[in-house]
Protein backbone atom coordinates (compact mmCIF):
# COMPACT_ATOMS: atom_id res chain seq x y z
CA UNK A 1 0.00 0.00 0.00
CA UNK A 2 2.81 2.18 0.56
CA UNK A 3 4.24 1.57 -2.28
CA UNK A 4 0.93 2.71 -4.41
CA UNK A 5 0.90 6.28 -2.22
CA UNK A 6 4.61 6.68 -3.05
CA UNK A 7 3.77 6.61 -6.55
CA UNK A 8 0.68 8.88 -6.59
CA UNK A 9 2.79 11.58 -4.64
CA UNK A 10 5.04 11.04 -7.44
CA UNK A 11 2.76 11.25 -9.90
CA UNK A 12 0.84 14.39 -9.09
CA UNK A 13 4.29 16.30 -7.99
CA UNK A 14 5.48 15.15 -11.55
CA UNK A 15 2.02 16.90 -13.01
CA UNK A 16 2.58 20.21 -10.91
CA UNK A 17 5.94 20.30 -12.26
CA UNK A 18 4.63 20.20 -15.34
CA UNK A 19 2.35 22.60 -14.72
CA UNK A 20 4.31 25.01 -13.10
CA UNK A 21 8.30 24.38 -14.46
CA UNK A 22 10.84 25.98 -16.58
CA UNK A 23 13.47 25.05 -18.88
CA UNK A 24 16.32 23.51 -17.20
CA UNK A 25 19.53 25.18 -17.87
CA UNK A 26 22.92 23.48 -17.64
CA UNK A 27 24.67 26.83 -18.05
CA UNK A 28 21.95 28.28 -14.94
CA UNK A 29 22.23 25.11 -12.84
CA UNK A 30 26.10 25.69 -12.98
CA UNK A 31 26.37 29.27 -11.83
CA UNK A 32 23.22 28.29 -9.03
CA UNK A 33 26.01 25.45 -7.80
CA UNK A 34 28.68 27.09 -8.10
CA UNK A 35 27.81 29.86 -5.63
CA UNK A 36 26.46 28.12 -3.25
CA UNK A 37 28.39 26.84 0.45
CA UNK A 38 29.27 22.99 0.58
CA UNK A 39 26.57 23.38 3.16
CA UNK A 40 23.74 24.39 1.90
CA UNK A 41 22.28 23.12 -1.54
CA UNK A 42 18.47 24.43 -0.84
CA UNK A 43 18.81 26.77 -3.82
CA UNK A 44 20.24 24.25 -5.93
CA UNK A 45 17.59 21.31 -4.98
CA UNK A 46 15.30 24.26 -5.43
CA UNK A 47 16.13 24.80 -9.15
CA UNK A 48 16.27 21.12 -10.23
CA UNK A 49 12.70 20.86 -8.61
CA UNK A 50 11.29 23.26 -10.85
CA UNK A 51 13.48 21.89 -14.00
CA UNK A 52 13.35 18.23 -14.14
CA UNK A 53 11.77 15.15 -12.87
CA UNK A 54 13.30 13.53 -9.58
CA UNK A 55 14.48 10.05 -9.04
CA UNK A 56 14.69 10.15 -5.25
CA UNK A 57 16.78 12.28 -2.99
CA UNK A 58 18.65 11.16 0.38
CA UNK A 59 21.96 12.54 0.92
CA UNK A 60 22.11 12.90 -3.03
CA UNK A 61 19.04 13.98 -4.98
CA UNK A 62 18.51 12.49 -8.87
CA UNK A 63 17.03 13.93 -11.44
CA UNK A 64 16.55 12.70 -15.08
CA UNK A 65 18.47 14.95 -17.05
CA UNK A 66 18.16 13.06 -20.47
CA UNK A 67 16.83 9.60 -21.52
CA UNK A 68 19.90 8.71 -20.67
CA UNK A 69 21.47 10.30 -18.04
CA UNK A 70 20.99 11.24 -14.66
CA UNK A 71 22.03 14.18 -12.64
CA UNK A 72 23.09 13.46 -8.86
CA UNK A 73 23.55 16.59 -7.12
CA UNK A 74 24.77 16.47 -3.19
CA UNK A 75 22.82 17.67 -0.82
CA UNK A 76 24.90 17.51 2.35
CA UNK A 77 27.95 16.65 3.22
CA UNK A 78 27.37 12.72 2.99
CA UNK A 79 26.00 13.49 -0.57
CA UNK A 80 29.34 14.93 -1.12
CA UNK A 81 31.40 12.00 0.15
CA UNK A 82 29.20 9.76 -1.83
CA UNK A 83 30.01 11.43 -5.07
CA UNK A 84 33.46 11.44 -4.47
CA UNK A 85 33.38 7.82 -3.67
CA UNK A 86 31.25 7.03 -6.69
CA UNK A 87 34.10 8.76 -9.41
CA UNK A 88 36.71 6.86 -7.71
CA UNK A 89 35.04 3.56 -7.95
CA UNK A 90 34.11 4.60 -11.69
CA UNK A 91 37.73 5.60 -12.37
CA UNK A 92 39.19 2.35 -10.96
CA UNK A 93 36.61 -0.25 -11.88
CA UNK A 94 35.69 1.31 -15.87
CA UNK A 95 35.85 -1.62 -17.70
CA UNK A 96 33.17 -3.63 -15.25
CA UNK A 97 29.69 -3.23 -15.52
CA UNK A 98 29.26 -0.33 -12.83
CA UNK A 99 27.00 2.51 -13.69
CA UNK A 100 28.91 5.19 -16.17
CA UNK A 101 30.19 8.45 -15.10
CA UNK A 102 29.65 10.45 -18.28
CA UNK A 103 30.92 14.17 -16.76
CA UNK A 104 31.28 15.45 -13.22
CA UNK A 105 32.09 18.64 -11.03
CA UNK A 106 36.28 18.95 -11.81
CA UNK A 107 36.62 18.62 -8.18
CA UNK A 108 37.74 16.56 -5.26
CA UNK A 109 34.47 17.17 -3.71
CA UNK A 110 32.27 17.10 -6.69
CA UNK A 111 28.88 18.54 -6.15
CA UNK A 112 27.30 16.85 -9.17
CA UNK A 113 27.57 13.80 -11.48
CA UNK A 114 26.10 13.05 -14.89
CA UNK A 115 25.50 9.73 -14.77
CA UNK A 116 23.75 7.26 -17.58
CA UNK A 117 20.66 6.13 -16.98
CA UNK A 118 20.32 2.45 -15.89
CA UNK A 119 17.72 -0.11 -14.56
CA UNK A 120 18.57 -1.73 -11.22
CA UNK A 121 19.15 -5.76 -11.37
CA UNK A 122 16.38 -7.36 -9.42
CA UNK A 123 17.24 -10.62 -9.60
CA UNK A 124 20.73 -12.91 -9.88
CA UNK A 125 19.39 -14.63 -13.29
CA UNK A 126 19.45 -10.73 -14.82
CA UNK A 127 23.15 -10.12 -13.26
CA UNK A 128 24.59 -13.58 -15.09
CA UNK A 129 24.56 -12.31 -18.66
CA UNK A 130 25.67 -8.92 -17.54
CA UNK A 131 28.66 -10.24 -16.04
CA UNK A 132 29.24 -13.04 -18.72
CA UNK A 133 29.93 -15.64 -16.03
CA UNK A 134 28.21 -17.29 -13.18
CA UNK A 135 29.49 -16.26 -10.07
CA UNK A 136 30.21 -19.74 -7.79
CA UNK A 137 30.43 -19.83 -3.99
């Protein structure tokens, strides 16, 4: 049941959006993110809100950016730490089948990632032909 009132708050924030949004900018959402304090992303969450559709937000909010990317923008300092964990996995572990980094903040703290747009595995028979082996305990 909670699952079904998840989705209709999703749904009917998605219509207001639509109802209500502007154009997202990538040369606005840069100059919004990089003036704000490591801190505080309210103004930044603010402007994606208003832009583009949202994934889910924790430490890290997502947004679709593309039909094939996502945008994951910090919103603390976890959300931070989590981004900079995420391009050094990426960086070291490229040729597996991890999630692709396609551009991110030039930063050892990056505030935001581009990131493609995948479907999460929900079972170990989908995982098999992605890896190209069975995995054996």
């Amino acid at each position: 049941m909670i699952c079904h009132e998840l989705k209709l708050r999703r749904l009917i924030r998605e219509r207001i959006r639509q109802e209500t949004s502007k154009k997202f900018s990538w040369n606005e959402f840069i100059d919004i993110i990089d003036n704000v304090s490591y801190n505080n992303f309210d103004k930044v969450i603010s402007y994606l809100e208003n832009c583009l559709n949202e994934l889910g937000i924790s430490s890290r909010a997502a947004y679709v950016l593309t039909s094939h990317s996502v945008l994951k923008v910090a919103c603390n300092a976890r959300g931070l730490r989590q981004n900079m964990f995420e391009v050094k996995i990426y960086e070291r572990l490229k040729n597996l089948p991890v999630t692709k980094i396609l551009k991110h903040e030039n930063s050892e703290m990056p505030k935001w990632l581009v990131c493609e747009l995948v479907n999460p595995i929900q079972s170990v028979k989908q995982f098999v032909p992605t890896m190209g082996h069975e995995h054996r305990r």
